[in-house]
Structure formats: structure tokens, C-alpha cells
Protein backbone atom coordinates (compact mmCIF):
# COMPACT_ATOMS: atom_id res chain seq x y z
CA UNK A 1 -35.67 -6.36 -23.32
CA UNK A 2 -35.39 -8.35 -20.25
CA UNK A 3 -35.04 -11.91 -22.06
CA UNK A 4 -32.14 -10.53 -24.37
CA UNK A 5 -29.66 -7.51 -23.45
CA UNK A 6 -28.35 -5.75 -26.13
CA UNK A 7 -25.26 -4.26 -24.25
CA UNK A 8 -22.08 -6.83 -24.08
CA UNK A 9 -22.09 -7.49 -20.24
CA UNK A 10 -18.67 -8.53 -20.93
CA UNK A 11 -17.57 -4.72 -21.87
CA UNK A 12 -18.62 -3.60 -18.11
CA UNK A 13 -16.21 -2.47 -15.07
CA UNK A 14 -17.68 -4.42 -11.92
CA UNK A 15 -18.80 -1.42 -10.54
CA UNK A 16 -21.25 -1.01 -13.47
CA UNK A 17 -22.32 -4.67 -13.06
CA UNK A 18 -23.00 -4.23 -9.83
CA UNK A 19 -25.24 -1.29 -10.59
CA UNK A 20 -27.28 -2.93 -13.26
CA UNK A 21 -27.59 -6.18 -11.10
CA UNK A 22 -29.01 -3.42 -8.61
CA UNK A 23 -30.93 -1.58 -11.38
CA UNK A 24 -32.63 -4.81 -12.15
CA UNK A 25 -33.47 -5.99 -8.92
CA UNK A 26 -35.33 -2.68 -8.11
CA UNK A 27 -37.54 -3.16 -11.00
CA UNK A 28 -37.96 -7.04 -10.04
CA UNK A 29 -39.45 -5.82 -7.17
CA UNK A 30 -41.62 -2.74 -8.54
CA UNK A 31 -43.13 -5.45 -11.17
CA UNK A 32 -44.08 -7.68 -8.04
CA UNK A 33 -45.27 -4.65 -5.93
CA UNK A 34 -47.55 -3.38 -8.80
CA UNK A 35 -48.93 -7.02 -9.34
CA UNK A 36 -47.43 -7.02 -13.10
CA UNK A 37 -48.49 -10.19 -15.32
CA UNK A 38 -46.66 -13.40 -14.33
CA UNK A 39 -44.43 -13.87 -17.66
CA UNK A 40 -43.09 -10.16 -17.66
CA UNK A 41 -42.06 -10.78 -13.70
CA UNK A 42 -40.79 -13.93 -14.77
CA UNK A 43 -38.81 -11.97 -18.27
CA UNK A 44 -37.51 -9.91 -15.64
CA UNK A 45 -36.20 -12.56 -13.16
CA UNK A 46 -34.43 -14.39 -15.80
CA UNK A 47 -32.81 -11.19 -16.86
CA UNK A 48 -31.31 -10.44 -13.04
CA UNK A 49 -30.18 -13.86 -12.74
CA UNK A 50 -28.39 -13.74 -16.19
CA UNK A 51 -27.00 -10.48 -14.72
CA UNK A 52 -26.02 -12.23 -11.24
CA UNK A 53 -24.06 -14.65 -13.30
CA UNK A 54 -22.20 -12.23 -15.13
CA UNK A 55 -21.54 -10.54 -11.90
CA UNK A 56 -20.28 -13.63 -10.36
CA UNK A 57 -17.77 -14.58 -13.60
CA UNK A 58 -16.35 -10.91 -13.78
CA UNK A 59 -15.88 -10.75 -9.97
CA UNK A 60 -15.53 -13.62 -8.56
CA UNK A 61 -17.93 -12.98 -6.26
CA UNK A 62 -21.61 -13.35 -5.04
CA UNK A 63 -23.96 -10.33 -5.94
CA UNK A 64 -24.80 -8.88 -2.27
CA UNK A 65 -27.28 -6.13 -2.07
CA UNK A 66 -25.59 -3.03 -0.54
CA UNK A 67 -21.92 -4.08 -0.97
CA UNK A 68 -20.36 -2.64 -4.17
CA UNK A 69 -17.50 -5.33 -5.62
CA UNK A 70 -14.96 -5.60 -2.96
CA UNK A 71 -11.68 -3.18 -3.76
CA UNK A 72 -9.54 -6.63 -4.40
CA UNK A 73 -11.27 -7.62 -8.01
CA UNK A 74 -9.36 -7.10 -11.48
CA UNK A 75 -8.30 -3.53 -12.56
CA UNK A 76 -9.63 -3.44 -16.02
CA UNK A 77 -6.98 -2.48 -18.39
CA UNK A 78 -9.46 -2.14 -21.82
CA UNK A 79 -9.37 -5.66 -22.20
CA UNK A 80 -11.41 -8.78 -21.45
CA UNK A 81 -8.70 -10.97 -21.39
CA UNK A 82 -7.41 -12.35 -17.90
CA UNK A 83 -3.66 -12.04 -18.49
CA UNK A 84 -4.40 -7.88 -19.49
CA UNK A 85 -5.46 -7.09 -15.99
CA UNK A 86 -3.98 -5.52 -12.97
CA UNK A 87 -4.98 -7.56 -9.47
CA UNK A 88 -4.39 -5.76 -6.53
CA UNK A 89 -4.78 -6.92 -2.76
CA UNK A 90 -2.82 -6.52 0.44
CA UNK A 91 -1.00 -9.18 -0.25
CA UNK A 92 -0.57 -9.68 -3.96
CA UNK A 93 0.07 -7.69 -6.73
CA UNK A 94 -0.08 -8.66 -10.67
CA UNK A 95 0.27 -7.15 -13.75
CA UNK A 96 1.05 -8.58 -17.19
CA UNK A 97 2.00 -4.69 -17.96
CA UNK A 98 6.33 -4.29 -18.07
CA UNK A 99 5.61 -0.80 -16.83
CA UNK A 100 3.58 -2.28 -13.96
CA UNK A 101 0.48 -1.24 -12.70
CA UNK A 102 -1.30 1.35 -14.08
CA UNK A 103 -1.67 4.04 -11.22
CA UNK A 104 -4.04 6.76 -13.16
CA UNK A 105 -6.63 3.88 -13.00
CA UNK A 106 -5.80 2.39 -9.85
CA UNK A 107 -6.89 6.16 -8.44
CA UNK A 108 -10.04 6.23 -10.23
CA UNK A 109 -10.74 2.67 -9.03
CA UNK A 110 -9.44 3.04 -5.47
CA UNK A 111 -10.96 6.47 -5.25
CA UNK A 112 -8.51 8.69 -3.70
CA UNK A 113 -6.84 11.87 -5.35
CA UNK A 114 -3.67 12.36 -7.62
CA UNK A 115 -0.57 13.88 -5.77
CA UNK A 116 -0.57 16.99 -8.33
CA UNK A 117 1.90 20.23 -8.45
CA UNK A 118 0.05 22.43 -6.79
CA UNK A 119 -0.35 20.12 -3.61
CA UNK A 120 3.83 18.99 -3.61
CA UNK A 121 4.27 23.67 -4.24
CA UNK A 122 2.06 23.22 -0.44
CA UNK A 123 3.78 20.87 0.97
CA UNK A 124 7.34 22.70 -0.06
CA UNK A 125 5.62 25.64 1.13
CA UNK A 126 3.93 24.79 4.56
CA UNK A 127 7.41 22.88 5.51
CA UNK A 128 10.07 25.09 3.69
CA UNK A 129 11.93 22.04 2.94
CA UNK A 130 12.53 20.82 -1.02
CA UNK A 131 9.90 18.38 -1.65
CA UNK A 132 11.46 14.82 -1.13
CA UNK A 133 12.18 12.70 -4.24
CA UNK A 134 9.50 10.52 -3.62
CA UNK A 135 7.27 13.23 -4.51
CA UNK A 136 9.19 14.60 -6.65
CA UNK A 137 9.10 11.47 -9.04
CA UNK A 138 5.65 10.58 -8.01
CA UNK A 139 6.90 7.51 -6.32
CA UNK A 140 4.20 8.95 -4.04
CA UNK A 141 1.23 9.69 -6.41
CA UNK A 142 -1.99 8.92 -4.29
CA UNK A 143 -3.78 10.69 -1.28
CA UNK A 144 -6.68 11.12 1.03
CA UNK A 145 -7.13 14.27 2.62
CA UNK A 146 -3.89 15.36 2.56
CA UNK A 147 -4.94 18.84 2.19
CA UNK A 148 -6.79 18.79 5.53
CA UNK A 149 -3.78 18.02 7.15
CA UNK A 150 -1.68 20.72 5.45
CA UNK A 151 -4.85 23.11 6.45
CA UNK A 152 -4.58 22.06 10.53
CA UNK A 153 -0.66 22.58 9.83
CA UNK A 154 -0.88 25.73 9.16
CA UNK A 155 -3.32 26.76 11.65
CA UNK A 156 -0.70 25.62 14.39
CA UNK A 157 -2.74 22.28 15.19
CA UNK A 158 -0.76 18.99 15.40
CA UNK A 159 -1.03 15.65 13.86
CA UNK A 160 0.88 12.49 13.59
CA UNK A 161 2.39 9.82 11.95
CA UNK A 162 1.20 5.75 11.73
CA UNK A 163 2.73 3.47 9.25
CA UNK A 164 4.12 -0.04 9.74
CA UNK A 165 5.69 -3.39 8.81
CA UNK A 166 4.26 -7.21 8.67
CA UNK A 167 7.27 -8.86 9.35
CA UNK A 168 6.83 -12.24 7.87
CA UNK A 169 11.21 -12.52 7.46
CA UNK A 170 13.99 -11.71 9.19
CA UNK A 171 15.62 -9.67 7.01
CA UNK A 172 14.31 -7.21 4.96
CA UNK A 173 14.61 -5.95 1.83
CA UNK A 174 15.30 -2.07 0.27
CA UNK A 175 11.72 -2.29 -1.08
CA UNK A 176 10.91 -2.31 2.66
CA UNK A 177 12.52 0.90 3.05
CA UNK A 178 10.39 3.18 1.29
CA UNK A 179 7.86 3.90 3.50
CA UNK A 180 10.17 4.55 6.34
CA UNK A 181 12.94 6.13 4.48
CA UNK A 182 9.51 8.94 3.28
CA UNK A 183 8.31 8.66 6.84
CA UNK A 184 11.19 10.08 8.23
CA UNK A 185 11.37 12.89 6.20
CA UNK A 186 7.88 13.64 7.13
CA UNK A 187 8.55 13.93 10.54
CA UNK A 188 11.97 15.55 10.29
CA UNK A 189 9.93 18.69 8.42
CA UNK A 190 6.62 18.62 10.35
CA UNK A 191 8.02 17.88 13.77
CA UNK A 192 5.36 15.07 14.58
CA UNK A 193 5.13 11.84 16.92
CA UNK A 194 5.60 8.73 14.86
CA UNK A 195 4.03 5.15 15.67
CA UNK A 196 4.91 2.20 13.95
CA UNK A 197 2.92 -0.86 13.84
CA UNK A 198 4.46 -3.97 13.91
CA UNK A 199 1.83 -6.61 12.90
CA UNK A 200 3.62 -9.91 13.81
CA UNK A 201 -0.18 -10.91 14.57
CA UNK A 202 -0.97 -10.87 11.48
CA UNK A 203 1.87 -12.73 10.16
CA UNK A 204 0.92 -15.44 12.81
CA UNK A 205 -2.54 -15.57 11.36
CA UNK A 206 -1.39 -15.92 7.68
CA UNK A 207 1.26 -17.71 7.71
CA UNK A 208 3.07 -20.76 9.27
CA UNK A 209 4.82 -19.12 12.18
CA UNK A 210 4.63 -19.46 15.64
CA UNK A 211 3.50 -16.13 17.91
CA UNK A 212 7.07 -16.54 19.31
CA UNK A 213 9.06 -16.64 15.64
CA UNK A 214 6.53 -13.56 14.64
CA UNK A 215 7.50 -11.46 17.86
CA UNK A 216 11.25 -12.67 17.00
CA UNK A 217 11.03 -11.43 13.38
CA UNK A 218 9.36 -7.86 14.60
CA UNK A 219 12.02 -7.30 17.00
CA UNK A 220 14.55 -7.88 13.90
CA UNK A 221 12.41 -5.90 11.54
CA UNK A 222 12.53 -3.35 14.28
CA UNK A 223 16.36 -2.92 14.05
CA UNK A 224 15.83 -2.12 10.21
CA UNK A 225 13.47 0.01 11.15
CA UNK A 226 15.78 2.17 13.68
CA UNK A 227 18.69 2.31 11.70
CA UNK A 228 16.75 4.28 9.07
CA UNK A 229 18.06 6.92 11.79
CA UNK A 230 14.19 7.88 13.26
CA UNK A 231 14.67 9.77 16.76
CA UNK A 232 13.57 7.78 19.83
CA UNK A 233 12.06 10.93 21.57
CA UNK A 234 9.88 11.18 18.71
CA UNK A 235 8.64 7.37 17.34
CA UNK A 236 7.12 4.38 19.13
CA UNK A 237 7.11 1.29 17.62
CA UNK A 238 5.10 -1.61 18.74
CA UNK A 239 4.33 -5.22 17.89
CA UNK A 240 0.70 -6.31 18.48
CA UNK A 241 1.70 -9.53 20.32
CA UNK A 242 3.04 -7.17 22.61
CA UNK A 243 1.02 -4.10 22.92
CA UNK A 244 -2.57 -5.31 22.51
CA UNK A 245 -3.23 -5.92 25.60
CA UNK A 246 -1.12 -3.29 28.02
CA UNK A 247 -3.24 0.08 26.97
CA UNK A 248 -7.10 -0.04 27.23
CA UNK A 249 -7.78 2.86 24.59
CA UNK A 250 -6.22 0.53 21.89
CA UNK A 251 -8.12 -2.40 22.39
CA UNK A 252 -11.64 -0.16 23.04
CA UNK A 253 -10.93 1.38 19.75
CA UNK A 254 -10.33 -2.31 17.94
CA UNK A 255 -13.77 -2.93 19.67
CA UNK A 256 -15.33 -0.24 18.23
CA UNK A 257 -14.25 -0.72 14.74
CA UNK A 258 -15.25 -4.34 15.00
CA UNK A 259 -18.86 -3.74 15.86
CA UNK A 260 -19.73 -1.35 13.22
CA UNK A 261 -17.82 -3.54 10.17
CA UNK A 262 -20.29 -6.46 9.71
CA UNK A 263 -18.90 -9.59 8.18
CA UNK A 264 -19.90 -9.09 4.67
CA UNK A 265 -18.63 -6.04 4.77
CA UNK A 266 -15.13 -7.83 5.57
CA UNK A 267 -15.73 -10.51 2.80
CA UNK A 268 -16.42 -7.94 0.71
CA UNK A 269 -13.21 -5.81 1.20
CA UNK A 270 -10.40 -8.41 1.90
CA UNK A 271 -12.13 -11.71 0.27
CA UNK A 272 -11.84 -13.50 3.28
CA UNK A 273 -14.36 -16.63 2.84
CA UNK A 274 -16.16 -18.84 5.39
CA UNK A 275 -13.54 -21.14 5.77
CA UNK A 276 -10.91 -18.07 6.96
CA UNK A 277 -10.30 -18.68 10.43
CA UNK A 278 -11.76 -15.68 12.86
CA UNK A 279 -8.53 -14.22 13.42
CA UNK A 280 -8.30 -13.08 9.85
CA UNK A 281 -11.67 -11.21 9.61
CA UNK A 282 -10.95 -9.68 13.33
CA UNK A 283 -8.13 -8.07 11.89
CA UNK A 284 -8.13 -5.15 9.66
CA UNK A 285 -9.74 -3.77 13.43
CA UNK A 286 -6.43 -3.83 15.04
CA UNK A 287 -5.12 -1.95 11.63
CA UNK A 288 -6.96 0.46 12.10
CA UNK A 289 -7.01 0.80 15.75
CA UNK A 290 -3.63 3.38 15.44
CA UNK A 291 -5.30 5.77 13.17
CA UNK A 292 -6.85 6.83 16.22
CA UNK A 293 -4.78 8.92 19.06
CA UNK A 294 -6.99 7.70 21.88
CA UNK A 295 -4.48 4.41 21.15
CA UNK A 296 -2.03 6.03 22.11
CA UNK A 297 -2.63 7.76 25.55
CA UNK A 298 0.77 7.84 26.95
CA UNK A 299 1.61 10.24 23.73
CA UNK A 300 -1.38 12.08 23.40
CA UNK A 301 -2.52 12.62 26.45
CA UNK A 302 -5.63 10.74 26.16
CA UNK A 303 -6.72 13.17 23.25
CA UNK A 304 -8.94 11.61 20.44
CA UNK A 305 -8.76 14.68 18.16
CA UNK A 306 -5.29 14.59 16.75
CA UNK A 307 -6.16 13.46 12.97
CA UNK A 308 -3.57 10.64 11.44
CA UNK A 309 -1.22 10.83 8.62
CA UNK A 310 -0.68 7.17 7.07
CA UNK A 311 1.85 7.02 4.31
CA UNK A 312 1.88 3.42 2.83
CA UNK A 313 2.10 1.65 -0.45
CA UNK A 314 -1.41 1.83 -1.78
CA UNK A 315 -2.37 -1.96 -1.89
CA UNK A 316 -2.72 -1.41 2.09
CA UNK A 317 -5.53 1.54 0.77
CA UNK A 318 -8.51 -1.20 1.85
CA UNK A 319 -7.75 -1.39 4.92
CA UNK A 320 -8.18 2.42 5.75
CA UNK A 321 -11.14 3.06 3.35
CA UNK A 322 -12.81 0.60 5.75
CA UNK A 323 -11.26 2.79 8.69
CA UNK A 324 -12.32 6.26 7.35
CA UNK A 325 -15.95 5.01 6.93
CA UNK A 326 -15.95 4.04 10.48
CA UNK A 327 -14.31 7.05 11.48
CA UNK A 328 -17.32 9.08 12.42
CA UNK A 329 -19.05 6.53 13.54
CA UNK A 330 -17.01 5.89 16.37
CA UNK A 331 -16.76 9.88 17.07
CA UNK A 332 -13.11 9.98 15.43
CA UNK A 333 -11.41 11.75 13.04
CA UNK A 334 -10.79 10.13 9.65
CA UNK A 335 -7.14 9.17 8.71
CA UNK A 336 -5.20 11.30 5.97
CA UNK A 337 -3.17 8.50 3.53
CA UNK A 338 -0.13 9.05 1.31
CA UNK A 339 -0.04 6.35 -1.41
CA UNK A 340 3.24 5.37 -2.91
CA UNK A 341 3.67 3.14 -5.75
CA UNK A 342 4.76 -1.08 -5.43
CA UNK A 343 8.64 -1.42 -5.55
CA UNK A 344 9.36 -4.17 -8.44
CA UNK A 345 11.00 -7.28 -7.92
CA UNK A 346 14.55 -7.58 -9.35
CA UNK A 347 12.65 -9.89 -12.61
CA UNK A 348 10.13 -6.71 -13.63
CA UNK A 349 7.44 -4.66 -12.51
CA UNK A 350 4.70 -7.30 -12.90
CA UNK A 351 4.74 -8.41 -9.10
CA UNK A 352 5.58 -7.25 -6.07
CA UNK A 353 9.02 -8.79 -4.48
CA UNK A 354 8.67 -11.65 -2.03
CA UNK A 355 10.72 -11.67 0.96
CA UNK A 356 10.93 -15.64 0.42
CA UNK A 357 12.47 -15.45 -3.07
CA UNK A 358 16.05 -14.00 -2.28
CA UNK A 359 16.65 -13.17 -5.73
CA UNK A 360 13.58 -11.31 -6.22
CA UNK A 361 15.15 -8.39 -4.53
CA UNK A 362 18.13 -6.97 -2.85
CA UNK A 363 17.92 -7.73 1.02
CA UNK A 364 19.45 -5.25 3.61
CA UNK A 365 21.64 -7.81 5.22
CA UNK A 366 23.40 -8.68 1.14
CA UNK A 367 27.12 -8.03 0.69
CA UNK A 368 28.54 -5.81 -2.34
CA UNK A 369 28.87 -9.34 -4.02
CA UNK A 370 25.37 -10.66 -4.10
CA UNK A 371 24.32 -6.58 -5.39
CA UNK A 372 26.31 -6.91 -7.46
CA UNK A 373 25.52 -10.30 -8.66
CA UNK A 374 21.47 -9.92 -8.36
CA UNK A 375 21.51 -7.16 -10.41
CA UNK A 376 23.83 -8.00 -13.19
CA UNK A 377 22.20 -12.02 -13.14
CA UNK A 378 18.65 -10.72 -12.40
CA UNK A 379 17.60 -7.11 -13.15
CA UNK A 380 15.41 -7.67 -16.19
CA UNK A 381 16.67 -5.00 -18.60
CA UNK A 382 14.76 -2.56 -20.86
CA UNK A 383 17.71 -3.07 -23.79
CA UNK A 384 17.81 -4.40 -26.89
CA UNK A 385 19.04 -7.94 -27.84
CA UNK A 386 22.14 -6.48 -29.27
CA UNK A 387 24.86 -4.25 -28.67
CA UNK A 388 23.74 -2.86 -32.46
CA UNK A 389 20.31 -2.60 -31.92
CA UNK A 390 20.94 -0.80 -28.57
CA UNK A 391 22.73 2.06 -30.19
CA UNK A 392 20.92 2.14 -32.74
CA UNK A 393 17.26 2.01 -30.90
CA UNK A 394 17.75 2.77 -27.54
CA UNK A 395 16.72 1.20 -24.42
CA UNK A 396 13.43 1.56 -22.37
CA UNK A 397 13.57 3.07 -18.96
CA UNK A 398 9.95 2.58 -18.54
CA UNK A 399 10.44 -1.34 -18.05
CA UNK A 400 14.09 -1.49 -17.14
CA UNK A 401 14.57 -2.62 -13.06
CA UNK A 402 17.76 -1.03 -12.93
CA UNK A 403 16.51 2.47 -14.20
CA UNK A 404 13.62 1.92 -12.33
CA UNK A 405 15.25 1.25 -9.27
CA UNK A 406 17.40 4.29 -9.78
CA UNK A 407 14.28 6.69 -9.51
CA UNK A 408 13.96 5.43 -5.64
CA UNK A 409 17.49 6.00 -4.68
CA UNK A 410 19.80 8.49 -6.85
CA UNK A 411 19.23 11.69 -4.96
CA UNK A 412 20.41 13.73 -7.86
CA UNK A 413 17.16 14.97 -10.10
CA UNK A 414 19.72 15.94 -12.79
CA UNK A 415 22.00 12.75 -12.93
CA UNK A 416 18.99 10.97 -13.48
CA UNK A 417 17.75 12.77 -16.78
CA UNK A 418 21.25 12.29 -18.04
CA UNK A 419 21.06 8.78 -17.75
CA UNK A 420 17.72 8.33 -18.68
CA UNK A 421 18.22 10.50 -22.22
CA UNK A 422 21.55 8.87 -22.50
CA UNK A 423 20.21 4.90 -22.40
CA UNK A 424 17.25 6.02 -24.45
CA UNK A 425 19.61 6.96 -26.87
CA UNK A 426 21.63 4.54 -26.92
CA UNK A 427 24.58 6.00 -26.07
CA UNK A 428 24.49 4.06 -22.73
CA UNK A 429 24.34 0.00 -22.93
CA UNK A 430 22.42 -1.81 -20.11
CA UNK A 431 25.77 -3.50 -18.47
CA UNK A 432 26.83 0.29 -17.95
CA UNK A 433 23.44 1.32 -16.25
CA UNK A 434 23.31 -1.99 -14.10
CA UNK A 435 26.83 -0.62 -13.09
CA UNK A 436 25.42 2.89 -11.52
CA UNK A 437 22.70 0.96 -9.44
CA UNK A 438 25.50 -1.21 -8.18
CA UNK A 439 27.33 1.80 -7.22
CA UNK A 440 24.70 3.31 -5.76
CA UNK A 441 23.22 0.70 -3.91
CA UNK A 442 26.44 -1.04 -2.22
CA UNK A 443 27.33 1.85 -0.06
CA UNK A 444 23.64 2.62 0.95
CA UNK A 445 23.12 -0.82 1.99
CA UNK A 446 27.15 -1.14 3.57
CA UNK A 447 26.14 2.24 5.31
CA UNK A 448 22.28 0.94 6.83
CA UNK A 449 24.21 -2.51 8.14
CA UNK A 450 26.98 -0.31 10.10
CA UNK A 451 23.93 1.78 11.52
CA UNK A 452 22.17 -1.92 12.37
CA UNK A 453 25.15 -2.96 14.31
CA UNK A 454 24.58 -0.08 16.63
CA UNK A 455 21.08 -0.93 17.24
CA UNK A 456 21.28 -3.67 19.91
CA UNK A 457 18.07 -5.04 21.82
CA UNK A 458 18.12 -3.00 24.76
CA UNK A 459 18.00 0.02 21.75
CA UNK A 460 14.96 -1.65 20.86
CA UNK A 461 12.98 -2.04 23.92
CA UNK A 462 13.43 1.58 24.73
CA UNK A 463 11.90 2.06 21.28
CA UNK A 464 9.19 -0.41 22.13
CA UNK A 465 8.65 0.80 25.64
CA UNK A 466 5.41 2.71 25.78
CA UNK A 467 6.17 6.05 26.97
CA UNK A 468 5.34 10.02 27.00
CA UNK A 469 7.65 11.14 23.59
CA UNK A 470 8.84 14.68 22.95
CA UNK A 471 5.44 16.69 22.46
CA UNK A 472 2.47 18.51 24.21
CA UNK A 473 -0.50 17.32 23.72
């Protein structure tokens, strides 16, 4: 049995490589503890390396006793071959799917919990506020604990708000927006403190910027940020160049997560290899640093119960896993997370967009003209090759960008059906639906640059200024 396995390695998830690697080694050493004979040890050594190996291919990564496959290898999508998978990290994402990733296994893999009916009929309930349409349309599908925070909710007890923004360009773009545009709502109907975290550190770290361009590009991102309309009395936003090092419970926290996350544990999560300067496996500490109230003591009073709400898209999920397991071992309360899905680049939902490709997206600082060009020159388009064929097949909304893109920003639940049933049909062509996302995006993005023009720097150093904010605590 050990020379030959009769299972085909190559059918396994990592996870179940990883166990049998461990499965194997644990009976490597119960043949050397009970003094087996020398060619069954040695039948069973050749077996775990063989196993090792096929850990190592699948994974790209050493077998390490203890540390499950980090949460950056392949999704498995049923197949073996390379171009069928889903890869998802912090900082890419890649599918060969048109529909994009596939989110029902992204849960299972990731390990968090579906955003069902019964938990969006709570959160309409506890707030008394239609659910937004990011729930709605599942745009936010994921969670972790987000029933704990609905319980303290209800039993009078506060919480807040953390999400944030690496701002590696000046300008942003409307993919950007979703977090902040769901964050808002979120603390328009709960009433909670909001801090943003601007991680122009990070950018430093990763790419080729100076600290000075990074803190430049935060304060810009910061204006974006604003004129998303979020109340100064009730959000804080703060660049790490900046804030590190003025308020001692931050950087005590960062210190505490840093000692109990070992170094393989980093490798492990986030890939980072030997050659990754310190500054990069340091880190995901100062991420997680404002899940924790005791960061903040000029909000919460120097309080280190107030339990976190994080929404984010859900390729940012490794960072607070490694957070929430830490949690309690630092004598802190674990963070909550909302999920939301990746925003597709203008060419399809295989990648994420890049703020350096300026036609992989619509930017918040584009005039009428380029929307309107971008989307009619770049949208990729779920219709048929001809005008024929369209009416007489139908187009897919499940891969189309424009339809796609509709499901973020058309308010109307009803307007959306209709055009979904009428380009399935047929009945509408794809120039016609390209045409509604132009009209709907223009005036959204006309309406977020006059807001921007209001938002001058002094405007954002009162934002930035650290600083009591409208609640008790």
C-alpha cells in the first residue's frame, strides 16, 4: 500500500493533501516508535515523500507540519487543469470562468458563512431600513459573525465600523466605491463610529513609491473617500505613515499581533518568501491593529470591548482570519466581516481591475466622453455575434460587464428584471444596454466630482485629525 497508492493524488483539494501528507507522517513515526522492520519503515517513507511532492506540485508550497495550505492556493473548480481554476490573494484575482469567480466555493474554501434570507429579514428588521442593494443582489454574499453583532445590537450594546483603502493611484475608480458607498449605509442605519484605514504603508512596501508619493496619494484617495458624503462627527480616517506612531494603543496592539503570528504562519497565509523584505511580513499586524477599539482611544474611550464590523471585498478575508485567531489571544474581541464580491474590469469578470490600466475600468475623475467611450470600446458583451442571432438567442447577463455593472448601481430592483428578461430575450441588443450604463453612470460620476470639489485639504485634515467623534463610550 505504501509503495503504490491507489487513489489519484491528482483528484485531491489541498486541504486533503495536506491531511494525508499528515496522515502519513503519523504512521512514519508510529512504525519507528514500535521498532517496525526496516523495509516497511522505509515502504512508508517513500510513500510520504511521494505525498510531499504531490503536495508541493498542487500547492506550490513546502509541506509544513501544523500549517494547513495557505488561503492564497488554487480554488479547485472540478478540474485539474491550470487555466480551470480560480486564484485568489490580496492582491490578485483570476478566473478563466466569464461569470467570474465562483463564490459558493470560495465560502466553503475561505470558511465563512453565506449571507442568506433570513439574516438580510434581521438586518431589515434590527435597522428598520430596506436592506441595501448590495444585499439585496448578494453583491455582499459572505460573513463572519455577523449575527453576533446583530445580537449586541439589539441588546443596546455598540459596535463599529473599520474598512479601508491601499491607495497605490491617485485617482480612483467606481470599483473603489463599493465598500464605502455599503459602509455608509451601515452607519447611516446603525448609528456607529467609522475608521478608515488608509494603508499608504503598504503601498510603499509593495510598490515603487516613495513614503511621500504614498501619503500624497492617501490624502487624494481621502477626498474620494469624503465625497461619498460620510459625516465627519462620525468617521476617522487615517493613513499609517501618519498615525502609527501618535497613539500608543495602536502600535501596542500591532505588537501584540506580531508576537503571537510566527513567520510560517505569515508564509503560510500571504506567500511571502525569504527574500520579502521585513516590512511585508510585519504587516498584516498593522491590518489588523483597527479591529481592535483600544486603537482608537480618543473614540472609545480607551475601551477594548467594542467588537468590529469589517465590510470588505473578500480577497482581504486572510488578513482577518489571521486577526480573529489572535483575537483571544491578545484578550480581544474577534472582528465581525461582511464579504462582498470582486468588481470586474471593463474586459470581463476574469480579473480584478487595475488602477494602472485606465481602460480596465471607469475612474472617478473620467468625463461623460471617456464613459461613454470605455464602455461602448471596452465592456466585453454577453451578445451574440449578430444582430440575428441576438434576437433570435438572446444575450447573457451572467458574463455581460455592462449588465453586470448595472447590478452595483441601478437602484431600481424592478428596472433591472426588465432589462435583464428583455436582453435575454433578445428583444434588447447590447449597443442599447451599454446605453443605460452610460446613462446611469455619467451623472453618478458628474455628481461624486462636484461633491470632490468641495472637499479641499483643510476638509481633510479635520477628517484625519484624531479626535473624540459623536458617541459615548
Amino acid at each position: 500500500m505504501a509503495d503504490s497508492p491507489n487513489c489519484d493524488l491528482k483528484s485531491l483539494s489541498p486541504l486533503q493533501l495536506f491531511e494525508k501528507v499528515t496522515e502519513q507522517g503519523e504512521k512514519v513515526r508510529a512504525l519507528k516508535a514500535g521498532k517496525a522492520p526496516k523495509d516497511e519503515i522505509d515502504a512508508a517513507v517513500r510513500m510520504l515523500l511521494s505525498l510531499k511532492l504531490s503536495y508541493k506540485t498542487t500547492t506550490g508550497q513546502d509541506y509544513q507540519a501544523g500549517l494547513p495550505p495557505r488561503d492564497l492556493v488554487l480554488i479547485n473548480n472540478g478540474t485539474t487543469k491550470e487555466e480551470d481554476e480560480d486564484f485568489v490573494d490580496p492582491w490578485t484575482v483570476q478566473t478563466s470562468n466569464a461569470k467570474g469567480v465562483d463564490y459558493d466555493k470560495l465560502i466553503v474554501r475561505f470558511g465563512s458563512s453565506k449571507i442568506d434570507t433570513d439574516l438580510i429579514n434581521r438586518i431589515e428588521r434590527a435597522t428598520g431600513q430596506k436592506p441595501h442593494r448590495f444585499l439585496r443582489r448578494g453583491t455582499f454574499f459572505s460573513h463572519r459573525d455577523m449575527d453576533q453583532i446583530l445580537d449586541a445590537y439589539e441588546n443596546k450594546k455598540s459596535f463599529y465600523l473599520y474598512t479601508g483603502r491601499g491607495p497605490s493611484s491617485q485617482a480612483m475608480h467606481v470599483g473603489h466605491l463599493i465598500p464605502f458607498i455599503f459602509t455608509k449605509w451601515l452607519q447611516e442605519v446603525f448609528d456607529v463610529p467609522l475608521v478608515i484605514q488608509l494603508t499608504d504603508d503598504e503601498k510603499y512596501l509593495w510598490k515603487d513609491l516613495t513614503t511621500e508619493k504614498a501619503y500624497e496619494y492617501a490624502k487624494e484617495n481621502a477626498k474620494d473617500i469624503i465625497a461619498c458624503g460620510f459625516d465627519i462627527n462620525k468617521t476617522f480616517i487615517f493613513s499609517d505613515l501618519d498615525y502609527l506612531g501618535t497613539v500608543t494603543g495602536f502600535y501596542r496592539n500591532i505588537v501584540k499581533v506580531q508576537k503571537h503570528v510566527t513567520f510560517n504562519q505569515v508564509k503560510g497565509i500571504f506567500g511571502f518568501t525569504d527574500s520579502d523584505c521585513i516590512g511585508k511580513i510585519s504587516f498584516p499586524a498593522i491590518q489588523a491593529a483597527p479591529s481592535f477599539s483600544s486603537s482608537f482611544p480618543q473614540i472609545f474611550n480607551g475601551k477594548e470591548n467594542i467588537q468590529c464590523l469589517i465590510p470588505c471585498a473578500i480577497d482581504q478575508d486572510p488578513y482577518f482570519r489571521m486577526t480573529r485567531d489572535v483575537a483571544p489571544r491578545i484578550g480581544q474581541p474577534k472582528p465581525a466581516l461582511l464579504h462582498s464580491v470582486f468588481f470586474p474590469a471593463l474586459q470581463g469578470a476574469q480579473t480584478k481591475m487595475s488602477a494602472s490600466d485606465p481602460n480596465s475600468s471607469i475612474f472617478l475623475t473620467d468625463t461623460p466622453k471617456q464613459i461613454k467611450t470605455k464602455i461602448n470600446k471596452h465592456a466585453f458583451s454577453g451578445g451574440r455575434d449578430t444582430i440575428e442571432e441576438h434576437r433570435k438567442y438572446g444575450g447573457n447577463c451572467d458574463v455581460d460587464v455592462s449588465f453586470m455593472y448595472l447590478t452595483f448601481f441601478l437602484e431600481d430592483d424592478d428596472r433591472l428584471e426588465q432589462l435583464k428578461q428583455a436582453y435575454t430575450s433578445g428583444e434588447l441588443l447590447t449597443g442599447e444596454l451599454k446605453k443605460v450604463l452610460i446613462e446611469t453612470l455619467q451623472p453618478l460620476i458628474a455628481a461624486h466630482q462636484e461633491r470632490r470639489k468641495q472637499v479641499t485639504d483643510e476638509v481633510v485634515k479635520q477628517f484625519m485629525t484624531p479626535r473624540k467623534l459623536a458617541f459615548e463610550f
